[in-house]
Protein backbone atom coordinates (compact mmCIF):
# COMPACT_ATOMS: atom_id res chain seq x y z
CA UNK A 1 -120.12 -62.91 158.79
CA UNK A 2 -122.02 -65.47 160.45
CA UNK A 3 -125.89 -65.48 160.32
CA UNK A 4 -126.11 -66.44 164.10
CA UNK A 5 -124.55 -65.35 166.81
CA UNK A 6 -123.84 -65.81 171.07
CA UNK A 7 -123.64 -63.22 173.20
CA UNK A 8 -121.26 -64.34 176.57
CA UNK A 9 -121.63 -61.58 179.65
CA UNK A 10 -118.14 -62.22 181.96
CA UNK A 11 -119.10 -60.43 185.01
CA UNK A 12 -115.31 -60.51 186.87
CA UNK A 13 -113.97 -58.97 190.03
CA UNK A 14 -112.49 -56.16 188.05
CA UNK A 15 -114.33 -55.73 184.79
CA UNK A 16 -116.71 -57.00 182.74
CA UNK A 17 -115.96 -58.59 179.38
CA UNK A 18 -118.62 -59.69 176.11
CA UNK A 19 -117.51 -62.14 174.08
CA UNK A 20 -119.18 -62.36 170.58
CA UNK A 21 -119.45 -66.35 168.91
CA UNK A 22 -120.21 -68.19 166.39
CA UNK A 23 -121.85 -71.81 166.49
CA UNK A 24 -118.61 -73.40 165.47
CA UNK A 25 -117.00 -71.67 168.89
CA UNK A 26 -115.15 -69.25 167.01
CA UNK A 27 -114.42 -65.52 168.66
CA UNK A 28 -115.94 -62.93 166.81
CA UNK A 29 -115.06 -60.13 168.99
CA UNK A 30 -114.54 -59.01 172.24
CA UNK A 31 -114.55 -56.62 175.12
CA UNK A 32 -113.67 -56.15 178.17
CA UNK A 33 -114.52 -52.75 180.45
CA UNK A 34 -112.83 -52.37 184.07
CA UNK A 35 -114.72 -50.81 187.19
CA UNK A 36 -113.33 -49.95 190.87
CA UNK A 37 -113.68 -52.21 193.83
CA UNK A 38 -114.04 -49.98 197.22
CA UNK A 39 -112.06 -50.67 200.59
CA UNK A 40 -113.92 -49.21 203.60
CA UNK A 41 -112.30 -51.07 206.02
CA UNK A 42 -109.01 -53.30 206.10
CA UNK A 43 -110.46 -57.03 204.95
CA UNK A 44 -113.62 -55.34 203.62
CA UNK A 45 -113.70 -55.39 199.44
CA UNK A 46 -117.07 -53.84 197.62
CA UNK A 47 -118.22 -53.08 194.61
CA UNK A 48 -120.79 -50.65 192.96
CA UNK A 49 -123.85 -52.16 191.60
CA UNK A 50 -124.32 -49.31 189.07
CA UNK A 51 -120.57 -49.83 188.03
CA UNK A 52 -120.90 -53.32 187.53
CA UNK A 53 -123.81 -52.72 185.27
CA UNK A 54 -122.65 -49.85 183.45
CA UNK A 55 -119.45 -51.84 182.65
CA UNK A 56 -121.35 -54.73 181.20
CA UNK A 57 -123.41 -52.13 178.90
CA UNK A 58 -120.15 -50.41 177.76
CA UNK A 59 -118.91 -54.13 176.85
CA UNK A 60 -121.68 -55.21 175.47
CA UNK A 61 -121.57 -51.77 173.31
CA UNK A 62 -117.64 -52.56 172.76
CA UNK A 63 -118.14 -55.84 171.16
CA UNK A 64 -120.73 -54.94 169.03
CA UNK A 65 -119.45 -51.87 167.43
CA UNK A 66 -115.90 -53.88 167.31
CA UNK A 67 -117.44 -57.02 165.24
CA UNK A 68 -119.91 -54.95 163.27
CA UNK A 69 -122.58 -57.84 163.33
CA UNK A 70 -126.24 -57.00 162.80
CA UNK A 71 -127.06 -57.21 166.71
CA UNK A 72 -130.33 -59.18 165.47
CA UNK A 73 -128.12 -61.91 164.69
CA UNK A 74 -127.86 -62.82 168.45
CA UNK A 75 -129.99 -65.71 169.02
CA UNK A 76 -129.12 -65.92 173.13
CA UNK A 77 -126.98 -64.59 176.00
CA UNK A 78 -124.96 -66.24 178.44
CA UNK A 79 -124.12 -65.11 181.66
CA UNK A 80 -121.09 -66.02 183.70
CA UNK A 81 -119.97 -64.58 187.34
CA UNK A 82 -117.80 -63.96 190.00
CA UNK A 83 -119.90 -66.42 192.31
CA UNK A 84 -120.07 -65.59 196.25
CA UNK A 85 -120.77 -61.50 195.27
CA UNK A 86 -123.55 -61.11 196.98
CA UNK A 87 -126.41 -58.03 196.85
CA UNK A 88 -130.16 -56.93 197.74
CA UNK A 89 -131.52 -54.69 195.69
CA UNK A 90 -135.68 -53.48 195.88
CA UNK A 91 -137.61 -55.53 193.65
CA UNK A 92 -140.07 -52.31 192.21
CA UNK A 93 -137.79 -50.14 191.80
CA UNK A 94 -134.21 -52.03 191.01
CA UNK A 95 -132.02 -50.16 193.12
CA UNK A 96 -129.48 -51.88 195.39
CA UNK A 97 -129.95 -50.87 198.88
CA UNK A 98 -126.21 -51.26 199.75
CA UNK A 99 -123.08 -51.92 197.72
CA UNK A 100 -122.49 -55.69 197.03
CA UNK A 101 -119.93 -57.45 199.32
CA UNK A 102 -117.77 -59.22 197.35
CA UNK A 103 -116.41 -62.60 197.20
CA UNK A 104 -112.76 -61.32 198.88
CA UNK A 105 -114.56 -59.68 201.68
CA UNK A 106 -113.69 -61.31 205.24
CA UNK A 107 -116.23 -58.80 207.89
CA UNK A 108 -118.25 -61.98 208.98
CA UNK A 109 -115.14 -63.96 209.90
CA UNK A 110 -116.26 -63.56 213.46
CA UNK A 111 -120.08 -65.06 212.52
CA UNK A 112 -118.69 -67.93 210.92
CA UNK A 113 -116.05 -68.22 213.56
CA UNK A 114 -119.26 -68.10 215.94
CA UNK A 115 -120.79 -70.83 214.07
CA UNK A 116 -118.10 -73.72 214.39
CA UNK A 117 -117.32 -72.87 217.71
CA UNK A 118 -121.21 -73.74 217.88
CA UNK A 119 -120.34 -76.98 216.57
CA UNK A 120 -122.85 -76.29 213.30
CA UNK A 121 -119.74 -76.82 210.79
CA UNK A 122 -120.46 -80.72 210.21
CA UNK A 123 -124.53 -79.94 209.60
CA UNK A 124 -123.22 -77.03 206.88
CA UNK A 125 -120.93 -79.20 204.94
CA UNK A 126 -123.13 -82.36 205.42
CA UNK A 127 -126.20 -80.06 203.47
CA UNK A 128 -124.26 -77.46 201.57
CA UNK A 129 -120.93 -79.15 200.25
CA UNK A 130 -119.21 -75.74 201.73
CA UNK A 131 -117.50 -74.77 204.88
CA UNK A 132 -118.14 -71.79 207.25
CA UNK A 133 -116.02 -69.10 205.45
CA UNK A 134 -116.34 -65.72 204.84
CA UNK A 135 -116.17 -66.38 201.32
CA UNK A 136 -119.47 -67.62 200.38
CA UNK A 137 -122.38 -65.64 200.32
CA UNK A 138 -124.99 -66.48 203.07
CA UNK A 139 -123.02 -64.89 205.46
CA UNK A 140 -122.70 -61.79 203.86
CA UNK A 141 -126.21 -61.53 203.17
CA UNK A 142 -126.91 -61.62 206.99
CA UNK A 143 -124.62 -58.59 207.21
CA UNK A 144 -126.34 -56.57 205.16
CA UNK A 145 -130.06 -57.35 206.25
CA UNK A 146 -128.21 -56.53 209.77
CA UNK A 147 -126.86 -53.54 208.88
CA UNK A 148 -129.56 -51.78 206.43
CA UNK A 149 -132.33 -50.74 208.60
CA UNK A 150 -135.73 -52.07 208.05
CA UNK A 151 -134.07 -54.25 205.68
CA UNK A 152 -134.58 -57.62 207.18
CA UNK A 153 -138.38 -56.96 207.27
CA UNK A 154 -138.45 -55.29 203.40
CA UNK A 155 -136.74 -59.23 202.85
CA UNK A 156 -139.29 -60.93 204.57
CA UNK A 157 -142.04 -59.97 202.77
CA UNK A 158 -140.36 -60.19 199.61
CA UNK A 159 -139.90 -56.68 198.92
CA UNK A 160 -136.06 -57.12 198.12
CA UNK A 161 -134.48 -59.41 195.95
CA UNK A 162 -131.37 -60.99 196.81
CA UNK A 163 -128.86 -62.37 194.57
CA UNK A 164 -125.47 -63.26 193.90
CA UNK A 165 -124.14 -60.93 190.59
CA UNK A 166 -125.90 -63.29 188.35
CA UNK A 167 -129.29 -63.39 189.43
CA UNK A 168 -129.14 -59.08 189.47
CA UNK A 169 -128.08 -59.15 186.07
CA UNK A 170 -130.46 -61.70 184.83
CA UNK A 171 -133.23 -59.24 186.71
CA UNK A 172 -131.78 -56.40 184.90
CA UNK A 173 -131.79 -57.63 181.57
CA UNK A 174 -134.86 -59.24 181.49
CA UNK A 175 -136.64 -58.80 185.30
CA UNK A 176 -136.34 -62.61 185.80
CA UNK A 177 -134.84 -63.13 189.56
CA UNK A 178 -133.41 -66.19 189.19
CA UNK A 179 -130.30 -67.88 189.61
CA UNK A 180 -128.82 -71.44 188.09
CA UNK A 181 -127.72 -73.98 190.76
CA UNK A 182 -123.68 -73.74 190.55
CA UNK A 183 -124.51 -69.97 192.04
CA UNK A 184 -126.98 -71.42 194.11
CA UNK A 185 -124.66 -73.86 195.39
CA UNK A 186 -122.11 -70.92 196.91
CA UNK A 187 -124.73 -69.57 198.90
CA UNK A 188 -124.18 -71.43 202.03
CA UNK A 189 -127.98 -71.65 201.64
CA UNK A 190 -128.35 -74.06 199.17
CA UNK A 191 -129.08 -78.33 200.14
CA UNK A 192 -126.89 -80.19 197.60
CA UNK A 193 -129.05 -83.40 197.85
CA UNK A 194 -132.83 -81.78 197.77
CA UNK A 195 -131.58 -79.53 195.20
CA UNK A 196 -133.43 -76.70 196.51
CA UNK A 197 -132.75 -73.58 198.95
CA UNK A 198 -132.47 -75.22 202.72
CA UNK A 199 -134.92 -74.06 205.03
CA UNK A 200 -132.55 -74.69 208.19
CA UNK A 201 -129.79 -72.89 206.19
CA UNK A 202 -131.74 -69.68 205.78
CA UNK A 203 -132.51 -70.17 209.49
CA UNK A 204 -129.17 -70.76 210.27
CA UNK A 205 -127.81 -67.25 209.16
CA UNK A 206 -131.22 -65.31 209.41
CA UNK A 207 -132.00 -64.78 205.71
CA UNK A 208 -135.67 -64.68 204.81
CA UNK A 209 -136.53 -67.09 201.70
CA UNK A 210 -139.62 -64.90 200.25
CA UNK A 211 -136.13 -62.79 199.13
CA UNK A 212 -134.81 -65.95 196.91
CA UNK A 213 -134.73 -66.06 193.68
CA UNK A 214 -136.18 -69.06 191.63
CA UNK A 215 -133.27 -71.50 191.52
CA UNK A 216 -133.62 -72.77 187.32
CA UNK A 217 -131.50 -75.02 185.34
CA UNK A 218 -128.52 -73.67 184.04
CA UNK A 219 -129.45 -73.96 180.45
CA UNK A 220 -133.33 -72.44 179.96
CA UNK A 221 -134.55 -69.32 178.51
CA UNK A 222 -135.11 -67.27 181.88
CA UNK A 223 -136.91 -64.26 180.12
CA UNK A 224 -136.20 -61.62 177.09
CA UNK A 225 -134.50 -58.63 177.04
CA UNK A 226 -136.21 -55.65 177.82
CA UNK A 227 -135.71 -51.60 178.35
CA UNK A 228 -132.03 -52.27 178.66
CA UNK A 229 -130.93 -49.78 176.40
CA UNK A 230 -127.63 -51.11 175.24
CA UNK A 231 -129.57 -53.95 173.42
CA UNK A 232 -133.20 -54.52 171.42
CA UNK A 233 -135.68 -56.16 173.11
CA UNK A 234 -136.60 -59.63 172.47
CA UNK A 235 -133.31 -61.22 173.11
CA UNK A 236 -133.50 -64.90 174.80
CA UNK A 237 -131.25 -64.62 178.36
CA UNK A 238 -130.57 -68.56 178.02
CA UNK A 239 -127.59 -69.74 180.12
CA UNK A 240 -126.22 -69.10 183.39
CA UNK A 241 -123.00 -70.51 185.22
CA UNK A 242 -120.78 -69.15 188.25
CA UNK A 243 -117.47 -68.60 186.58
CA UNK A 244 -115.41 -71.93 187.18
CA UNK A 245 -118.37 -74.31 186.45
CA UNK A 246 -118.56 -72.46 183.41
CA UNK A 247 -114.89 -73.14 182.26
CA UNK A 248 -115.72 -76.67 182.97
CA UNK A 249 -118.26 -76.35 180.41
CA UNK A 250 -116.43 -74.46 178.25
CA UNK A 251 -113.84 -77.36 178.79
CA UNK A 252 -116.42 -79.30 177.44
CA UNK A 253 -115.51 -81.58 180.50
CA UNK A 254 -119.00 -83.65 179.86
CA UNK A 255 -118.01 -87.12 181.53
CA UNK A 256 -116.74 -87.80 185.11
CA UNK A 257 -113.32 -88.00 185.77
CA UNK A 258 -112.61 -85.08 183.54
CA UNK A 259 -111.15 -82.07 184.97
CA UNK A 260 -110.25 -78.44 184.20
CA UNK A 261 -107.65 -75.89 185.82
CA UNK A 262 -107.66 -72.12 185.11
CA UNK A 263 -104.83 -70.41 185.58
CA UNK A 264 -105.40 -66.66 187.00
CA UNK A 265 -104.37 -64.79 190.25
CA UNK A 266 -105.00 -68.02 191.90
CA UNK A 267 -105.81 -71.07 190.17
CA UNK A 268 -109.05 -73.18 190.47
CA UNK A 269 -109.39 -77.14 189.48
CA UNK A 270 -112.66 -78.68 189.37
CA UNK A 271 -113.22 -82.09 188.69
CA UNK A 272 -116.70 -83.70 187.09
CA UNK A 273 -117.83 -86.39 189.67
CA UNK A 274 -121.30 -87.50 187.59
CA UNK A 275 -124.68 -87.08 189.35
CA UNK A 276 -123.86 -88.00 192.70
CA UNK A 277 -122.09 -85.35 195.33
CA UNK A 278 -119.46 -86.64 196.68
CA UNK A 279 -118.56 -85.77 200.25
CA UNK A 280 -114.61 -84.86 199.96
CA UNK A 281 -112.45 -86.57 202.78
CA UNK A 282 -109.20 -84.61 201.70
CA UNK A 283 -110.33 -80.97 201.63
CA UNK A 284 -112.19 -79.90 198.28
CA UNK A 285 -115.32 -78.49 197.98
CA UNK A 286 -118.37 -80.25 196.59
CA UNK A 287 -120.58 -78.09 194.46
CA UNK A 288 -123.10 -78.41 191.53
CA UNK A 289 -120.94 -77.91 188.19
CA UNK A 290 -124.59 -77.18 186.24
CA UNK A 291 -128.18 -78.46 185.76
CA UNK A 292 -129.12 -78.97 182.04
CA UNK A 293 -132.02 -80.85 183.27
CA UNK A 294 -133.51 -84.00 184.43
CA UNK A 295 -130.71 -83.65 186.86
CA UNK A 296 -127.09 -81.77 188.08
CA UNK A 297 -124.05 -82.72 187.59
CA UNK A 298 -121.44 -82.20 190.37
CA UNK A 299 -117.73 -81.74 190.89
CA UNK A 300 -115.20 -81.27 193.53
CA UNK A 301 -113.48 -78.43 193.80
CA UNK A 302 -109.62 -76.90 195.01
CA UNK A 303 -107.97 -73.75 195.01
CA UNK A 304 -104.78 -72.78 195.18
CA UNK A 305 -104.47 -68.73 196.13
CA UNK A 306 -101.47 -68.44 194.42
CA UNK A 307 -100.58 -68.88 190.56
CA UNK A 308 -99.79 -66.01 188.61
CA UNK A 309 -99.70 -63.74 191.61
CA UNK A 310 -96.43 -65.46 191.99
CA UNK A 311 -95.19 -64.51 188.75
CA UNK A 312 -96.28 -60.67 189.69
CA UNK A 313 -94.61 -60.40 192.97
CA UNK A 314 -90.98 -61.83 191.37
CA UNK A 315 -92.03 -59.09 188.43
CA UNK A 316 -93.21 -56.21 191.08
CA UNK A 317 -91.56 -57.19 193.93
CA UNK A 318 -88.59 -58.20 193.61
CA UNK A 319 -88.14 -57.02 189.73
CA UNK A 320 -87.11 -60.30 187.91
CA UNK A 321 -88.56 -58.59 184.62
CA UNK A 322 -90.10 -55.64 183.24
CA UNK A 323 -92.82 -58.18 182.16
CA UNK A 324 -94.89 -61.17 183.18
CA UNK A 325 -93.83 -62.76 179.87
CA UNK A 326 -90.20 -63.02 179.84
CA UNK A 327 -90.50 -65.40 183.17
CA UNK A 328 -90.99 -68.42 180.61
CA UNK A 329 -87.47 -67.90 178.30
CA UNK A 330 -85.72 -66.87 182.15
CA UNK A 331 -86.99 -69.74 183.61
CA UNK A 332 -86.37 -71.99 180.31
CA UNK A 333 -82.74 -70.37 179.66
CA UNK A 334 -81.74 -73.54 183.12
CA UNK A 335 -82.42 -77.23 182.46
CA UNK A 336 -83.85 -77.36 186.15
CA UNK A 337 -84.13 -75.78 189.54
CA UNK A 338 -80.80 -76.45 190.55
CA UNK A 339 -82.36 -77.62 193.44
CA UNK A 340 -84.52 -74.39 194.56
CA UNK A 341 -88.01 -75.06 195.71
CA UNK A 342 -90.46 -72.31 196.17
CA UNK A 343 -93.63 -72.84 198.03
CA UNK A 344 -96.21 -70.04 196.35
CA UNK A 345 -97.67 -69.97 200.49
CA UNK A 346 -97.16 -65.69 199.95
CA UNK A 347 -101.01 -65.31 201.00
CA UNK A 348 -101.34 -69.15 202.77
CA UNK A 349 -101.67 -72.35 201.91
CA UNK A 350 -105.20 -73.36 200.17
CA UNK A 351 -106.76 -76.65 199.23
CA UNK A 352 -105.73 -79.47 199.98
CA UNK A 353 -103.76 -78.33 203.16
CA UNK A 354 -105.48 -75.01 204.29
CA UNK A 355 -103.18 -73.40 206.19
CA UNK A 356 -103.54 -69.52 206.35
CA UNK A 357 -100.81 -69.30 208.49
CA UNK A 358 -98.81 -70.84 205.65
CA UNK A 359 -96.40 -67.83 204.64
CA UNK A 360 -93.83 -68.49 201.04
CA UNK A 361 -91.23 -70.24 201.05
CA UNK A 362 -87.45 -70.58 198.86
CA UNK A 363 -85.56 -73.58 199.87
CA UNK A 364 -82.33 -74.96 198.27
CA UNK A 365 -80.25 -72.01 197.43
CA UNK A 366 -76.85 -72.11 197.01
CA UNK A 367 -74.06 -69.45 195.70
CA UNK A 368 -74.68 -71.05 191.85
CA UNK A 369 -78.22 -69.96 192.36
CA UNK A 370 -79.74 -67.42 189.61
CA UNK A 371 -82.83 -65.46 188.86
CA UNK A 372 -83.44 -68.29 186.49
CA UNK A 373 -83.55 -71.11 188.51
CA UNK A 374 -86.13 -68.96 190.83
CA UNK A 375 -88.11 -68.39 188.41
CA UNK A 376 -88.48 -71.87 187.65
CA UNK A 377 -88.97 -73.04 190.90
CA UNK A 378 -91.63 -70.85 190.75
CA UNK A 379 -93.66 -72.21 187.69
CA UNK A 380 -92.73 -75.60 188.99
CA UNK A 381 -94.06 -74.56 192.67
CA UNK A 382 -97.36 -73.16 191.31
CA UNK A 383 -97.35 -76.68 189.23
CA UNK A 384 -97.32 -78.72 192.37
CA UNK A 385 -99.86 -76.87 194.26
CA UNK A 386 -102.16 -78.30 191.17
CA UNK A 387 -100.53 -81.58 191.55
CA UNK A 388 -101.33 -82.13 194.99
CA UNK A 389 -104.79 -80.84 194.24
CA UNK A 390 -105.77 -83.02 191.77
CA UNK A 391 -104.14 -85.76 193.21
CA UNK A 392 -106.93 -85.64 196.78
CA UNK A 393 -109.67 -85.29 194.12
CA UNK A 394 -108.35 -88.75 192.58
CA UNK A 395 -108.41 -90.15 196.26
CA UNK A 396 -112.13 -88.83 196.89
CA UNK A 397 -113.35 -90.08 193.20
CA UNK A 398 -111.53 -93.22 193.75
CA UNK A 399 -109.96 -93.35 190.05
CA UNK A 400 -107.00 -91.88 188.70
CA UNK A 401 -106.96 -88.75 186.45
CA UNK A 402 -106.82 -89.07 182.98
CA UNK A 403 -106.05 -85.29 181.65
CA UNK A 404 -106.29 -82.00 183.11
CA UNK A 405 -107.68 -79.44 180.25
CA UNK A 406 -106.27 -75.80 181.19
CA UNK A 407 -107.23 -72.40 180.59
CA UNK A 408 -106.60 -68.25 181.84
CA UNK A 409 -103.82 -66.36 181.19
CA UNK A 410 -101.05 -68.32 182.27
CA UNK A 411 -101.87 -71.41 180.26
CA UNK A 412 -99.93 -69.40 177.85
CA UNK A 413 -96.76 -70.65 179.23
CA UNK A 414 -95.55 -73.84 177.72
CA UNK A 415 -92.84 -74.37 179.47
CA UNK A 416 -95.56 -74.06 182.81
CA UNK A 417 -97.48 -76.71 180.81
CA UNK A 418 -94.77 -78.79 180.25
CA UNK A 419 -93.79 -78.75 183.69
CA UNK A 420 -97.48 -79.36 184.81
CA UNK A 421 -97.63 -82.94 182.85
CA UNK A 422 -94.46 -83.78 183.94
CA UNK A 423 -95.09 -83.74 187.61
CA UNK A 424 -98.71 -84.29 187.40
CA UNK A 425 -97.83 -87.73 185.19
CA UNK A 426 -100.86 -86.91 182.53
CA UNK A 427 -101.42 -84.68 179.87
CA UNK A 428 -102.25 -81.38 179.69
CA UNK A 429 -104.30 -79.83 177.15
CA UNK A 430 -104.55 -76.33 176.14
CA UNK A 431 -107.81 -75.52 173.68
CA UNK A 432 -108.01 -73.17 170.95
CA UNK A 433 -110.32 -70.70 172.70
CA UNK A 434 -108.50 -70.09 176.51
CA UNK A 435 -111.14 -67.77 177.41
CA UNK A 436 -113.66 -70.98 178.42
CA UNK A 437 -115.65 -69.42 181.22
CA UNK A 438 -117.12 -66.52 178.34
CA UNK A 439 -117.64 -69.98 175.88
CA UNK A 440 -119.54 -72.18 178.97
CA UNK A 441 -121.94 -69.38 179.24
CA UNK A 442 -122.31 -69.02 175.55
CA UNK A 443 -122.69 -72.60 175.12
CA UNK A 444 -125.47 -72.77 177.95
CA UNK A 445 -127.35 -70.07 175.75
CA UNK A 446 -126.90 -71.98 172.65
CA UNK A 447 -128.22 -75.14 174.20
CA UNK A 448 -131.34 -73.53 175.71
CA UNK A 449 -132.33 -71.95 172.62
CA UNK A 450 -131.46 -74.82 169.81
CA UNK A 451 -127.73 -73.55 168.56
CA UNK A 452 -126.89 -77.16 169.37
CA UNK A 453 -128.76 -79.90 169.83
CA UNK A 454 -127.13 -81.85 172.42
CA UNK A 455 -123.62 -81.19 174.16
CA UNK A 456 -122.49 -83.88 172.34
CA UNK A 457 -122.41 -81.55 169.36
CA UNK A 458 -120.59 -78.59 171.93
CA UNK A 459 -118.06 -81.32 172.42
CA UNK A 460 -117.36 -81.63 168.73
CA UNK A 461 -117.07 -78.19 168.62
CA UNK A 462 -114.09 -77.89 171.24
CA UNK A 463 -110.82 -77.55 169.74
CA UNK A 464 -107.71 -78.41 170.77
CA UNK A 465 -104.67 -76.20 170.71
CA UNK A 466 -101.81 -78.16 172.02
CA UNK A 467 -101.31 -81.35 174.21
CA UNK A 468 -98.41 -81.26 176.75
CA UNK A 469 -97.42 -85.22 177.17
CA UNK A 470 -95.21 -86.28 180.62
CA UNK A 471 -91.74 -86.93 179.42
CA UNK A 472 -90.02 -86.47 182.95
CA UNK A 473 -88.56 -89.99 184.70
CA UNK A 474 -91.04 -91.57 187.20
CA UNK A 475 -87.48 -91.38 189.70
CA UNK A 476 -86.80 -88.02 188.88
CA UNK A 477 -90.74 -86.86 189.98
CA UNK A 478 -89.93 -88.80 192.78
CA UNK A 479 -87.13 -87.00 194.03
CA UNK A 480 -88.54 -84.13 193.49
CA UNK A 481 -91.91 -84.57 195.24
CA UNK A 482 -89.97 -85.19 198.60
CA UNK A 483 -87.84 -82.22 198.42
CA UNK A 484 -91.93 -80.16 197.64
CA UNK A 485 -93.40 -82.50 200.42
CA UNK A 486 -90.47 -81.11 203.21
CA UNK A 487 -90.57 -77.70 201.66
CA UNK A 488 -94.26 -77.43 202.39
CA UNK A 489 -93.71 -78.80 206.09
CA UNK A 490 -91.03 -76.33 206.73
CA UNK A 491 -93.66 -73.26 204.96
């Protein structure tokens, strides 16, 4: 058993998962606890402060009793998130003063429609990176100072803390309200270039800055544990990330250029740009990817809605197979689509295109179609979602990709992964550990408090599992693009 150890909080949508490691990146244990999400209203998703917490105690409980390590061994803990959650909670007493809205919720579509019809969408993205979307969190923290009575005045003279989920359980482990810049940088209330919270922002949407937490580096010792209960006292809280700047960490993506996609529900591609933002002219997202200190990095970011949610609906919806699984010897039992294309558009189309009206499309069938050429036109549809993706982040960093590392559940699938370097035209490279966002956190932690020197010595710690090279003709890729590009038009 190791002598040192890093504790890695995963704070998700639906549960909360501790990951136990050792300094040579090596999974010790792990555990993950689910907890409810509420729907008051149609479009409106919440979630239980309490249950959020409780879950990360019962994990944090889970892993230790499942590893047996002396819990003294654990020299730091990392904290990773589900980003654009957003809460208040009072800041004597710790108790939220309404559930959190989370990231999914859409109630302050008419605000942010309000906004750009205002014309304020160009001064938002020019100092925030984001767009005016329900999605990100200053919006939603308007509601609720709106909504709670008294609530906007309790903020403004710093009576209530707010905080996206990792700043509330930074404050609950060791009463440090504070937040790393990647959160930070979700907020819609956040300037990118001063590094700092934006004055006109908080304006903008009527949130009070005395109820901000300190934005720190991603990488610092924020405080120690204290009357938690479900751990000693004394324990460094050392490393903070939102959940897809800590893959890319976990990626060990540490030059620009380099580039991680994690395969979930949805799947999410961010690309290291260096120290400089860069504006995106073809529809990503510019965000902070961390702060180790003297300065950020940045990336560009896309999403596509729609990854292994595809793979559920042909399992749930139209019952291809009893399990996610057998899609990959279905869809590997054809040499090819035989000339299906699926566009994944079943909940829109996201980055680069952004098209909600975008509904799913199958194009190409004939009477020789199968189950298994769906199914691979549906690995090779969520493949070119990434492909088109990556390929506007190339266009706004001006240089070609080089790799794409890849991570989450699905980057299970070889044949997926095979597909993915094929059409993409680089490889694809799948590391040892595929739960990265836990490892960025830990790794944060293990910087802060001297695991590792340098990341330099994280990097030489990444493994690699398997590399997926392109084998597929430049003509063929071709061909194939064109039939994706009019299948797209016609979704």
């Amino acid at each position: 058993m190791p002598l040192e150890t890093l504790l890695a909080v995963d704070q998700g949508t639906t549960g909360s998962t501790a990951l136990l490691l050792d300094p040579g990146l090596h999974v010790i244990a792990s555990c993950n606890v689910e907890f409810p999400n509420h729907f008051p209203e149609p479009g409106w998703v919440e979630h239980d402060p309490e249950d959020i917490w409780s879950s990360v105690g019962r994990a944090v409980e889970g892993v230790l009793a499942e590893s047996g390590v002396d819990v003294r061994s654990i020299r730091g803990i990392g904290i990773t998130n589900q980003r654009e959650t957003t809460l208040f909670w009072d800041r004597r007493t710790r108790v939220p003063i309404h559930r959190a809205l989370v990231w999914q919720d859409r109630r302050t579509a008419p605000l942010c429609r309000a906004l750009r019809e205002a014309g304020r969408e160009g001064f938002v993205r020019e100092r925030t990176g984001l767009v005016l979307d329900p999605y990100f969190s200053g919006t939603k923290a308007a509601w609720i100072l709106d909504h709670v009575p008294g609530s906007r005045d309790r903020a403004a003279r710093g009576d209530l803390c707010f905080g996206t989920i990792d700043t509330f359980l930074a404050f609950r482990l060791c009463g440090a309200h504070v937040t790393d810049p990647s959160n930070a940088s979700r907020t819609l209330l956040f300037d990118l270039h001063d590094m700092a919270w934006s004055a006109e922002m908080c304006d903008l949407l009527g949130v009070p800055p005395a109820c901000l937490p300190r934005v720190g580096r991603s990488s610092e010792v924020y405080g120690l544990t204290r009357d938690v209960g479900f751990l000693p006292d004394g324990i460094p809280v050392a490393g903070m990330a939102g959940d897809q700047q800590s893959a890319l960490f976990g990626q060990a993506c540490f030059e620009p250029g380099m580039a991680k996609c994690t395969y979930g529900t949805g799947a999410f591609v961010l690309l290291q740009t260096g120290d400089t933002p860069i504006p995106s002219q073809h529809g990503m997202l510019t965000t902070v990817a961390w702060d180790l200190g003297p300065g950020p990095r940045y990336a560009l970011e896309g999403s596509a809605f729609v990854a292994g949610a595809a793979v559920q609906w042909l399992r749930d919806g139209l019952g291809f197979f009893a399990s996610a699984a057998e899609i990959e010897p279905l869809a590997a039992s054809v040499p090819d689509t035989g000339g299906v294309v699926f566009v994944p558009a079943l909940t829109g189309l996201g980055a680069p295109h952004w098209r909600p009206e975008a509904r799913g499309l199958l194009a190409g069938l004939t009477r020789g179609t199968t189950r298994a050429h769906v199914a691979r036109a549906v690995l090779e549809g969520v493949a070119w979602q990434l492909v088109d993706i990556l390929q506007a982040m190339a266009a706004d960093l001006g240089a070609p990709l080089k790799e794409l590392r890849v991570d989450g559940g699905a980057a299970r699938n070889d044949l997926l992964l095979g597909l993915q370097a094929d059409l993409l035209g680089v490889p694809c490279v799948r590391p040892t550990v595929l739960d990265t966002t836990a490892l960025g956190a830990a790794c944060l932690a293990g910087l802060a408090v001297g695991v590792w020197a340098s990341p330099d010595e994280v990097a030489a710690a990444w493994t690699e599992d398997r590399r997926f090279l392109p084998s597929l003709p430049a003509e063929e890729v071709t061909r194939r693009r064109r039939a994706w590009t009019d299948a797209v038009a016609k979704a």
